[in-house]
N, C-alpha and C. Protein backbone atom coordinates (compact mmCIF):
# COMPACT_ATOMS: atom_id res chain seq x y z
N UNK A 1 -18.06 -56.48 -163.91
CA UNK A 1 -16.93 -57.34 -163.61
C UNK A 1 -17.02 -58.61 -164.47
N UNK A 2 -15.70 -59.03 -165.31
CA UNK A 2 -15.80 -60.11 -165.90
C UNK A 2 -16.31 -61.55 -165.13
N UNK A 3 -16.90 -62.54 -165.59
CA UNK A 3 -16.86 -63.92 -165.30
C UNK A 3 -16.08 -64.95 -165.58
N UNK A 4 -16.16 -65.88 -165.16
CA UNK A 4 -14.89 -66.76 -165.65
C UNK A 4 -15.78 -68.10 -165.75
N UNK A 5 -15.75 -68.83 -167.14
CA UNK A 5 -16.28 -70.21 -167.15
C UNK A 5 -15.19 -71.13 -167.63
N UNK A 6 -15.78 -72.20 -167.60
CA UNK A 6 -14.57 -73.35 -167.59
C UNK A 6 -14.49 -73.37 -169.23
N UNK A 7 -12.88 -73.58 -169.42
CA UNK A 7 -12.75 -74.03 -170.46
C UNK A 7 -13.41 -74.67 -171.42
N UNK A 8 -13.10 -74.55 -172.82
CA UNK A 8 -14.04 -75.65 -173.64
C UNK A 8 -13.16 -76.31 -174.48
N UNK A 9 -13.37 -77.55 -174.88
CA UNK A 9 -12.52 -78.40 -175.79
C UNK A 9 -11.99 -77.85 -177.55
N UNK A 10 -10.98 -78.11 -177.42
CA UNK A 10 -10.18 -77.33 -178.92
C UNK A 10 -11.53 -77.46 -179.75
N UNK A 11 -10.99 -76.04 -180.56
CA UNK A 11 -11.87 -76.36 -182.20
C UNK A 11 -13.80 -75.98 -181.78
N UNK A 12 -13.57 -75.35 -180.63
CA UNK A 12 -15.12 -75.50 -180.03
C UNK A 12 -16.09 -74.19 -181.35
N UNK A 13 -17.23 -74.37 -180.86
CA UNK A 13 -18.39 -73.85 -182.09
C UNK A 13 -18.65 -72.57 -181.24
N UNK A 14 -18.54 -71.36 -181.63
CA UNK A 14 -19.19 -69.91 -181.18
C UNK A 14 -19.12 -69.15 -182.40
N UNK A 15 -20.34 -68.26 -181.95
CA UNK A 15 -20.38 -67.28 -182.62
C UNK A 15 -19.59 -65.29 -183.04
N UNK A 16 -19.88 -65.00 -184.19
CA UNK A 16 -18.75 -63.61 -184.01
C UNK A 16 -19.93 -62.86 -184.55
N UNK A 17 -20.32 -62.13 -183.39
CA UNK A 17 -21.45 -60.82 -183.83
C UNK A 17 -20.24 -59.69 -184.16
N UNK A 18 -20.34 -58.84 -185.12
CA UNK A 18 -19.74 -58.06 -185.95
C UNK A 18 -20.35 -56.60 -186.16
N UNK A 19 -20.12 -55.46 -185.21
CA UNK A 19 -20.71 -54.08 -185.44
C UNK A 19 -22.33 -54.29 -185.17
N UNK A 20 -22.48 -55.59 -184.18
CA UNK A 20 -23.89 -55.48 -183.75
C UNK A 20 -23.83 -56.00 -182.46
N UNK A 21 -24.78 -55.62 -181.79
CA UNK A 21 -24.94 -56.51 -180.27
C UNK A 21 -25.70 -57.97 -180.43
N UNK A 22 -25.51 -59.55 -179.66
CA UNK A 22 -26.16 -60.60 -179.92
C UNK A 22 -27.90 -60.70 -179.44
N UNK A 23 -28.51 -61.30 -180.06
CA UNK A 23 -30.01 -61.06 -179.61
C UNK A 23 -30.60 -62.22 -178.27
N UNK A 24 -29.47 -62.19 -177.46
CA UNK A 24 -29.20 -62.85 -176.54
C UNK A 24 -28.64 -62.03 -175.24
N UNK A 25 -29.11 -62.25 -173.98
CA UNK A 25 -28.19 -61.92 -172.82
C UNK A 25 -27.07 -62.89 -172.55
N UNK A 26 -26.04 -62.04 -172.12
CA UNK A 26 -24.75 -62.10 -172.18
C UNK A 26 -23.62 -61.73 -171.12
N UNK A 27 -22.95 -62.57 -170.45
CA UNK A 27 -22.25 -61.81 -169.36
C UNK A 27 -20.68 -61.74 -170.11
N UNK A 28 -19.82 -61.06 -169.78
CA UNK A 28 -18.55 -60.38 -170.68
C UNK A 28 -17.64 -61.43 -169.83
N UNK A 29 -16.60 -62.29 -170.60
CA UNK A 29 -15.53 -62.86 -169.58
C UNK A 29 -14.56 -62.03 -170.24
N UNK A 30 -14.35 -61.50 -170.75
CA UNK A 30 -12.86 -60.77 -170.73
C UNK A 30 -12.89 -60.24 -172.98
N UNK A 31 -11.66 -59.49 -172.87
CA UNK A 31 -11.65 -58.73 -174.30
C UNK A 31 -9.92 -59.17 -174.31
N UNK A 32 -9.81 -58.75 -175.95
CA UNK A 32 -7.88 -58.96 -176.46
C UNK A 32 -8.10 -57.81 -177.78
N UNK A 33 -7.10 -57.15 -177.91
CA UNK A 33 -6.90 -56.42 -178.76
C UNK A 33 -6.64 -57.78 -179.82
N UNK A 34 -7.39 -57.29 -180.73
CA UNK A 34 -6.48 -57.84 -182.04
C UNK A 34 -6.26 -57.25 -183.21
N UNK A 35 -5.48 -57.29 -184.29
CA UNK A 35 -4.56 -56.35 -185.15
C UNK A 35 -4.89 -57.80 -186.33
N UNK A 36 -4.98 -57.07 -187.36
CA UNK A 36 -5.37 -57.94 -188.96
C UNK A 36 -5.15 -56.65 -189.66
N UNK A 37 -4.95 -57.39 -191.02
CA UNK A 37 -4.69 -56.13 -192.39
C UNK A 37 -5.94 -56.24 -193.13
N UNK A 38 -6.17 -55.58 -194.10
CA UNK A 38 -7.35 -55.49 -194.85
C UNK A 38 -7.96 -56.04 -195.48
N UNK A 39 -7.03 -57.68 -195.68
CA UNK A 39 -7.28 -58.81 -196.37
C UNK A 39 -8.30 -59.58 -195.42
N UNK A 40 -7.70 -59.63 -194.34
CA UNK A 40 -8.33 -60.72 -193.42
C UNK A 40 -10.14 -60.55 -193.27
N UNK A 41 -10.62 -61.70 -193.61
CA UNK A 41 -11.78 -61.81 -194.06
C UNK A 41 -13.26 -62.13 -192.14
N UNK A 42 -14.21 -62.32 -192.94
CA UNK A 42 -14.93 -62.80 -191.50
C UNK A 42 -14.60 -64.07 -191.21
N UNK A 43 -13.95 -65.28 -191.93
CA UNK A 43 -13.65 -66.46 -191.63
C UNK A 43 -12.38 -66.44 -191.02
N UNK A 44 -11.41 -65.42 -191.48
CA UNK A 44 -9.91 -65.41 -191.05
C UNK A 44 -10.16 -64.98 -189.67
N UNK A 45 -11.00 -64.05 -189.53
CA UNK A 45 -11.35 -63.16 -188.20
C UNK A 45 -11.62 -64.68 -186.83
N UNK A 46 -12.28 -65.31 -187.24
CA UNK A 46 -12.94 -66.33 -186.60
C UNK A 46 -12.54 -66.75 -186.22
N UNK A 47 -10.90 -68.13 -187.27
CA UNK A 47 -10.11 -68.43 -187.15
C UNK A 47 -8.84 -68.07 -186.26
N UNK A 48 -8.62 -66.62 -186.33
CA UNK A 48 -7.95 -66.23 -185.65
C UNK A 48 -8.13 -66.22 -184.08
N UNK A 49 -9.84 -65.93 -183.74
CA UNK A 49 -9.54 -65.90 -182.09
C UNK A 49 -10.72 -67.34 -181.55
N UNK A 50 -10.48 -68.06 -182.65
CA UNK A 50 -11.22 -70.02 -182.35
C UNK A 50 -10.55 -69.91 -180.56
N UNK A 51 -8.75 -70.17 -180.74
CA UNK A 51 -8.31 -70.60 -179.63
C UNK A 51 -8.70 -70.24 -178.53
N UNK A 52 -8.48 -68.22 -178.51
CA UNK A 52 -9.02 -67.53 -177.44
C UNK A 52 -10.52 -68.00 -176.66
N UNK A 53 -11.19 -67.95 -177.56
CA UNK A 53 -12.24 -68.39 -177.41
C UNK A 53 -12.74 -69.55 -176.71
N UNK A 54 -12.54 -70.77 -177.28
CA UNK A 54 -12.30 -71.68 -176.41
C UNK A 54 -11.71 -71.84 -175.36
N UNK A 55 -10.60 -71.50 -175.12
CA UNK A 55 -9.89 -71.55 -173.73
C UNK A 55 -10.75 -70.64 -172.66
N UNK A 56 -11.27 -69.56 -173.18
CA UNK A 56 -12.35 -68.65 -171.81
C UNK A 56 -13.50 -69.45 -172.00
N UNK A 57 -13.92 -69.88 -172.85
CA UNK A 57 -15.54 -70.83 -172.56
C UNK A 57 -16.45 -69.53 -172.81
N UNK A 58 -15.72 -69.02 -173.95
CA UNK A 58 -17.02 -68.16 -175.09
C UNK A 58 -17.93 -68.91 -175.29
N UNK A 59 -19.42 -67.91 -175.46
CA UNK A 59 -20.58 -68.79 -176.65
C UNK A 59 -19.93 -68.16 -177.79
N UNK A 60 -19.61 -66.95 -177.45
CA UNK A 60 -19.96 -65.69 -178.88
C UNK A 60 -18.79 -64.76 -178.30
N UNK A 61 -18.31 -64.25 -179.61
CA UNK A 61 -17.42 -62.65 -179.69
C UNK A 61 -17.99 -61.64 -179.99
N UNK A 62 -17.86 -60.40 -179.76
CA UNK A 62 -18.15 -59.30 -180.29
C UNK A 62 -17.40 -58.54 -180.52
N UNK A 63 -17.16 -58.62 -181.88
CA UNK A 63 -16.31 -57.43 -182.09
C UNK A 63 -16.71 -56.29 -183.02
N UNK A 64 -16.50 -54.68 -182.39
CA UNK A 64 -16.96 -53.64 -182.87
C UNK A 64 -16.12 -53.17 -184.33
N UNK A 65 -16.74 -52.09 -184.46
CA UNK A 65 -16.07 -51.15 -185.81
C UNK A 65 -14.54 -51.53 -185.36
N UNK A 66 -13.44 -51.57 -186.36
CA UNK A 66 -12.21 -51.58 -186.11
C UNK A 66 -11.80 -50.06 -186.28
N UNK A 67 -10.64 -49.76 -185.37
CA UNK A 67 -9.66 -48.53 -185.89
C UNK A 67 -8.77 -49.08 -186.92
N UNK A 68 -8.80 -47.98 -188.07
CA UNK A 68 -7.59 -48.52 -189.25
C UNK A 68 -7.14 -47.67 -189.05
N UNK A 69 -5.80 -47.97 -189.56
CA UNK A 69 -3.92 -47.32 -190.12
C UNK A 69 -3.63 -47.89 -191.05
N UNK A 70 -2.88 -46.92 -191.42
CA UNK A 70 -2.27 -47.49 -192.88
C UNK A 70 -0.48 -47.58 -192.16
N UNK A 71 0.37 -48.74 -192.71
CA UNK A 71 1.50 -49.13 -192.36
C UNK A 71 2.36 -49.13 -193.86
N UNK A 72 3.91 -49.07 -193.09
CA UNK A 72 4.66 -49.10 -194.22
C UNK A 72 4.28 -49.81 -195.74
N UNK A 73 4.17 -49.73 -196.45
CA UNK A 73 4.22 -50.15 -197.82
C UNK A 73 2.48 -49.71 -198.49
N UNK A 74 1.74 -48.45 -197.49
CA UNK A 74 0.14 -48.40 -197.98
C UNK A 74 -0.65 -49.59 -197.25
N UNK A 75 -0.16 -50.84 -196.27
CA UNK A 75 -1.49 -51.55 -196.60
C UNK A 75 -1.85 -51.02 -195.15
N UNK A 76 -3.30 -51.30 -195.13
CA UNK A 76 -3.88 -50.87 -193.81
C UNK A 76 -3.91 -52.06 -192.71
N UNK A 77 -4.02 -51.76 -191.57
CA UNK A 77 -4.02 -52.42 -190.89
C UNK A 77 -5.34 -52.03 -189.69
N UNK A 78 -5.90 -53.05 -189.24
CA UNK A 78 -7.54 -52.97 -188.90
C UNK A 78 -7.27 -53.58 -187.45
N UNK A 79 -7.47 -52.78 -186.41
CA UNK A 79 -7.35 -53.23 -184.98
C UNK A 79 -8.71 -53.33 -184.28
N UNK A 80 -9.15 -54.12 -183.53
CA UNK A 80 -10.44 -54.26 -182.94
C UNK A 80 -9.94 -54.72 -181.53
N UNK A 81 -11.50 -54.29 -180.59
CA UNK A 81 -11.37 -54.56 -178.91
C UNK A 81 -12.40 -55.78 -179.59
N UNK A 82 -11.74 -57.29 -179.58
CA UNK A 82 -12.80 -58.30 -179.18
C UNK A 82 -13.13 -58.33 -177.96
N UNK A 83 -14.40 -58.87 -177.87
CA UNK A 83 -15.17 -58.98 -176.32
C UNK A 83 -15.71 -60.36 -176.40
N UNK A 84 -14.80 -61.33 -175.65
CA UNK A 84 -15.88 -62.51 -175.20
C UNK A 84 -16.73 -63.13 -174.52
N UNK A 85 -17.83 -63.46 -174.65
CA UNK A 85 -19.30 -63.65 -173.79
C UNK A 85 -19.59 -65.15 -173.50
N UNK A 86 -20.13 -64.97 -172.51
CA UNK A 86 -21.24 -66.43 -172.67
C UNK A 86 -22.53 -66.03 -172.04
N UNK A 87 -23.26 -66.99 -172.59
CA UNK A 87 -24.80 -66.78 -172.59
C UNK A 87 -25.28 -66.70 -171.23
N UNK A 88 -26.12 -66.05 -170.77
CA UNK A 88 -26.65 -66.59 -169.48
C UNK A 88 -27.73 -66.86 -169.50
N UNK A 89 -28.70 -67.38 -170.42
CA UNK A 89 -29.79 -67.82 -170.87
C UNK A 89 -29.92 -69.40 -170.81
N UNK A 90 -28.71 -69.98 -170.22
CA UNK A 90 -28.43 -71.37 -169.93
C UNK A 90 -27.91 -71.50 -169.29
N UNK A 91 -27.92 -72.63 -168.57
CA UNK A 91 -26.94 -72.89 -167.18
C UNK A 91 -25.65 -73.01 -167.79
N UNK A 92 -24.54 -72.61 -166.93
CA UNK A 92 -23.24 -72.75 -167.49
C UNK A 92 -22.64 -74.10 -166.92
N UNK A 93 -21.66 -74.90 -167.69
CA UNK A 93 -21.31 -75.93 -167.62
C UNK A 93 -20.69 -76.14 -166.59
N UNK A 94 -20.84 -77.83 -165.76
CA UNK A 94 -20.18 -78.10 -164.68
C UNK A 94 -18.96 -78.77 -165.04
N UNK A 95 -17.81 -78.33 -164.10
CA UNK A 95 -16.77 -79.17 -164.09
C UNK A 95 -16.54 -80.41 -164.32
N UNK A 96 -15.84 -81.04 -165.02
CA UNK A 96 -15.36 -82.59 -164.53
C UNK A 96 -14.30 -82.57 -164.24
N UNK A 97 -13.78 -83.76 -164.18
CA UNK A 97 -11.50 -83.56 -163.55
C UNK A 97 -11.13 -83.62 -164.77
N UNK A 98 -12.05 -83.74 -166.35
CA UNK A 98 -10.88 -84.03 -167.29
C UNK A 98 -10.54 -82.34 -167.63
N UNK A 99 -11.41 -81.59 -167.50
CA UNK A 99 -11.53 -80.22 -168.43
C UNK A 99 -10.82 -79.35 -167.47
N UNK A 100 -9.77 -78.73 -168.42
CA UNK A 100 -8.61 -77.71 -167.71
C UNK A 100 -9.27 -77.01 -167.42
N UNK A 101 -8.72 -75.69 -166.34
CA UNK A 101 -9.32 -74.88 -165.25
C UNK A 101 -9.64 -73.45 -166.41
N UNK A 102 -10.30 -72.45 -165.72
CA UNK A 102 -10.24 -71.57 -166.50
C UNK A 102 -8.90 -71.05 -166.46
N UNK A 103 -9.11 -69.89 -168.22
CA UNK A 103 -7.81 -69.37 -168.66
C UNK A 103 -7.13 -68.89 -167.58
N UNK A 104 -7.96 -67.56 -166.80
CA UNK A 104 -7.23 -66.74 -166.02
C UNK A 104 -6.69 -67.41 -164.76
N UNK A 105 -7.04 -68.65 -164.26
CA UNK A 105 -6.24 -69.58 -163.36
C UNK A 105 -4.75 -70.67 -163.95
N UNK A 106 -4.84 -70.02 -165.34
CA UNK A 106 -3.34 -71.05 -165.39
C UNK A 106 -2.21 -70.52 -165.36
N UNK A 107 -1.49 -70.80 -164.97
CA UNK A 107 -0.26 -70.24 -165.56
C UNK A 107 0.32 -69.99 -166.48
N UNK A 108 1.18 -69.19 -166.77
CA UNK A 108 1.69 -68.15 -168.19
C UNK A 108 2.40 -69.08 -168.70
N UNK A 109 2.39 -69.50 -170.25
CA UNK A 109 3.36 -70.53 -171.20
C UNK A 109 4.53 -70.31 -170.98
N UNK A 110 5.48 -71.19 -171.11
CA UNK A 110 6.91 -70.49 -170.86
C UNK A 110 7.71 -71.17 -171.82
N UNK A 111 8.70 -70.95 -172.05
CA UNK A 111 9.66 -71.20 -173.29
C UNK A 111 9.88 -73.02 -172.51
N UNK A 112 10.12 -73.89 -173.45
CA UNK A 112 11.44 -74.87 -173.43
C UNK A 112 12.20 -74.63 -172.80
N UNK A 113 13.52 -75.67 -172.06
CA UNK A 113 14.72 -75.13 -172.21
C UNK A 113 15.57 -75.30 -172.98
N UNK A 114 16.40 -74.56 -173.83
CA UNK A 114 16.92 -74.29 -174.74
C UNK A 114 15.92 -73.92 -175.95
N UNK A 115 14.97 -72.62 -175.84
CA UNK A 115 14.61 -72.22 -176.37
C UNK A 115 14.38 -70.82 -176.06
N UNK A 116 14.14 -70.18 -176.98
CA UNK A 116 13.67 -68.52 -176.47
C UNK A 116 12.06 -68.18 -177.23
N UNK A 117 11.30 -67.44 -176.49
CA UNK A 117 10.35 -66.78 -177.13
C UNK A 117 10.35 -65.69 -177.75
N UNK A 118 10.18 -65.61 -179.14
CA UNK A 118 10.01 -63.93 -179.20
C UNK A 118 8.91 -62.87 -179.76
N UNK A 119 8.21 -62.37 -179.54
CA UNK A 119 6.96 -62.04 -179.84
C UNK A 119 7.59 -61.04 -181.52
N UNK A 120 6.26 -60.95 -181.81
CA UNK A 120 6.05 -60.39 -183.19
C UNK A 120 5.59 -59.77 -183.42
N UNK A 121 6.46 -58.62 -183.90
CA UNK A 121 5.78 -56.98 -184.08
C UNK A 121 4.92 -56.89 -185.06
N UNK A 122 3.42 -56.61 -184.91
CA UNK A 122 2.67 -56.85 -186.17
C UNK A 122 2.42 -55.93 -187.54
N UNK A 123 3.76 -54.79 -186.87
CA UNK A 123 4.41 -54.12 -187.94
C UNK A 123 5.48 -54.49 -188.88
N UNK A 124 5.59 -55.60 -188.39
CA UNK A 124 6.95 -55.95 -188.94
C UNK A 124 6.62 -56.45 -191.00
N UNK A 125 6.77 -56.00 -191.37
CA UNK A 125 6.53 -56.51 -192.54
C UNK A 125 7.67 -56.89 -193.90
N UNK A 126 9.10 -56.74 -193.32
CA UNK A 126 10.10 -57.46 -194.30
C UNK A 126 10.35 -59.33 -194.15
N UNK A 127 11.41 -59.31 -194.65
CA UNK A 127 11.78 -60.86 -194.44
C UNK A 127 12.24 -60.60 -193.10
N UNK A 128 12.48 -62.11 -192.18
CA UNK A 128 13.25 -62.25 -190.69
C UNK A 128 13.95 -63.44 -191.55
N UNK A 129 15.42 -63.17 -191.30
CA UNK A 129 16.08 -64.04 -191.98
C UNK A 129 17.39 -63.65 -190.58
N UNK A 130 17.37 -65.02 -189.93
CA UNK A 130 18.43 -65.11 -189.04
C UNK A 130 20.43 -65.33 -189.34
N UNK A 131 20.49 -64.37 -188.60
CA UNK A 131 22.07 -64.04 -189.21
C UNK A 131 23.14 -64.77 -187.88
N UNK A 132 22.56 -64.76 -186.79
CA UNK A 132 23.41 -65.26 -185.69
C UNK A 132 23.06 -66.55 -184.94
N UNK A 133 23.88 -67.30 -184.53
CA UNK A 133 22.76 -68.26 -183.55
C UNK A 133 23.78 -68.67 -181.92
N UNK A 134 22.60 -67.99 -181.12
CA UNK A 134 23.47 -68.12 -180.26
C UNK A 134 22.91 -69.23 -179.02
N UNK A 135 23.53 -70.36 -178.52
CA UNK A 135 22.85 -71.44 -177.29
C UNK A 135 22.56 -71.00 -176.49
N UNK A 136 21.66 -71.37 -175.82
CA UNK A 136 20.85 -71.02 -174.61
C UNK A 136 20.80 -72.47 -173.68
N UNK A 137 21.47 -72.15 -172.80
CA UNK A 137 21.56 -73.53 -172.16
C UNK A 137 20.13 -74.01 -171.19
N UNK A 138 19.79 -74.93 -170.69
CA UNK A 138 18.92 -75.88 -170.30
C UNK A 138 19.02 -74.43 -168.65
N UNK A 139 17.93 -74.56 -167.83
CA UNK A 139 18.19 -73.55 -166.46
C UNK A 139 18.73 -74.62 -165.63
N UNK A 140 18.62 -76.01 -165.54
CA UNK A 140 19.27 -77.19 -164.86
C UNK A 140 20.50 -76.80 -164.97
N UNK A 141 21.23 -76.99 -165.84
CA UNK A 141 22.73 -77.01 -166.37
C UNK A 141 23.20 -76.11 -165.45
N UNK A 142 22.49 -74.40 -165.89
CA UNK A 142 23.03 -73.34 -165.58
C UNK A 142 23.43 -72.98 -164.03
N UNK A 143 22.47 -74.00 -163.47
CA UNK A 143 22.39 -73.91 -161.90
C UNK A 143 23.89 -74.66 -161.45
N UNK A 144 24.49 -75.70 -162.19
CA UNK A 144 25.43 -76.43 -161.67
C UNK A 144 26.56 -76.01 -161.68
């Protein structure tokens, strides 16, 4: 069963064990699929799940062999189960009132009003060049 530790402050320092296990014990707080093309390097890799990371109060990632595909135009595309850990070889950090709660206790981001979200197919690989624009009013307004 996963654990849950408190958040850690943006930009925080962990490690990315890569097709190996850490030479450390380790309890699992939770995994994210993630999807990269063949370019994306071990620094891009890093970069990419810094945020995740921090927000569960990772020490370290692990991420295994990736499954590849190849996508429209030949390039491949490289999917991995990250797994994020923290150590249990140290006491885990105590709360204060400044440091947000853990991830899995917050609530889900939600759009602005007068905005929309729209997620991104990581197949998508032409231009997005918007042809329509349509208002989305405030949910205040809409109520009146």
């Amino acid at each position: 069963m996963p654990v849950q530790r408190l958040a850690r402050e943006p930009g925080c320092a962990f490690e990315v064990f890569e097709e190996r296990e850490p030479p450390r014990p380790y309890a699992e707080l939770g995994t994210l699929a993630v999807t990269g093309n063949e370019y994306l390097g071990k620094e891009g890799r890093k970069e990419l799940l810094q945020e995740t990371a921090c927000l569960m109060g990772a020490d370290a990632v692990l991420l295994p062999r990736p499954a590849e595909r190849k996508v429209a135009g030949g390039q491949r595309v490289r999917e991995y189960e990250a797994r994020f850990v923290a150590w249990t070889d140290v006491p885990a950090r105590v709360a204060t009132s400044e440091e947000p709660p853990p991830l899995q206790q917050r609530a889900p981001p939600t759009a602005e009003d007068g905005y929309l979200v729209i997620p991104v197919d990581p197949e998508w690989t032409g231009e997005s060049i918007g042809t329509a624009v349509h208002e989305v009013k405030p949910a205040d307004a809409a109520k009146q």
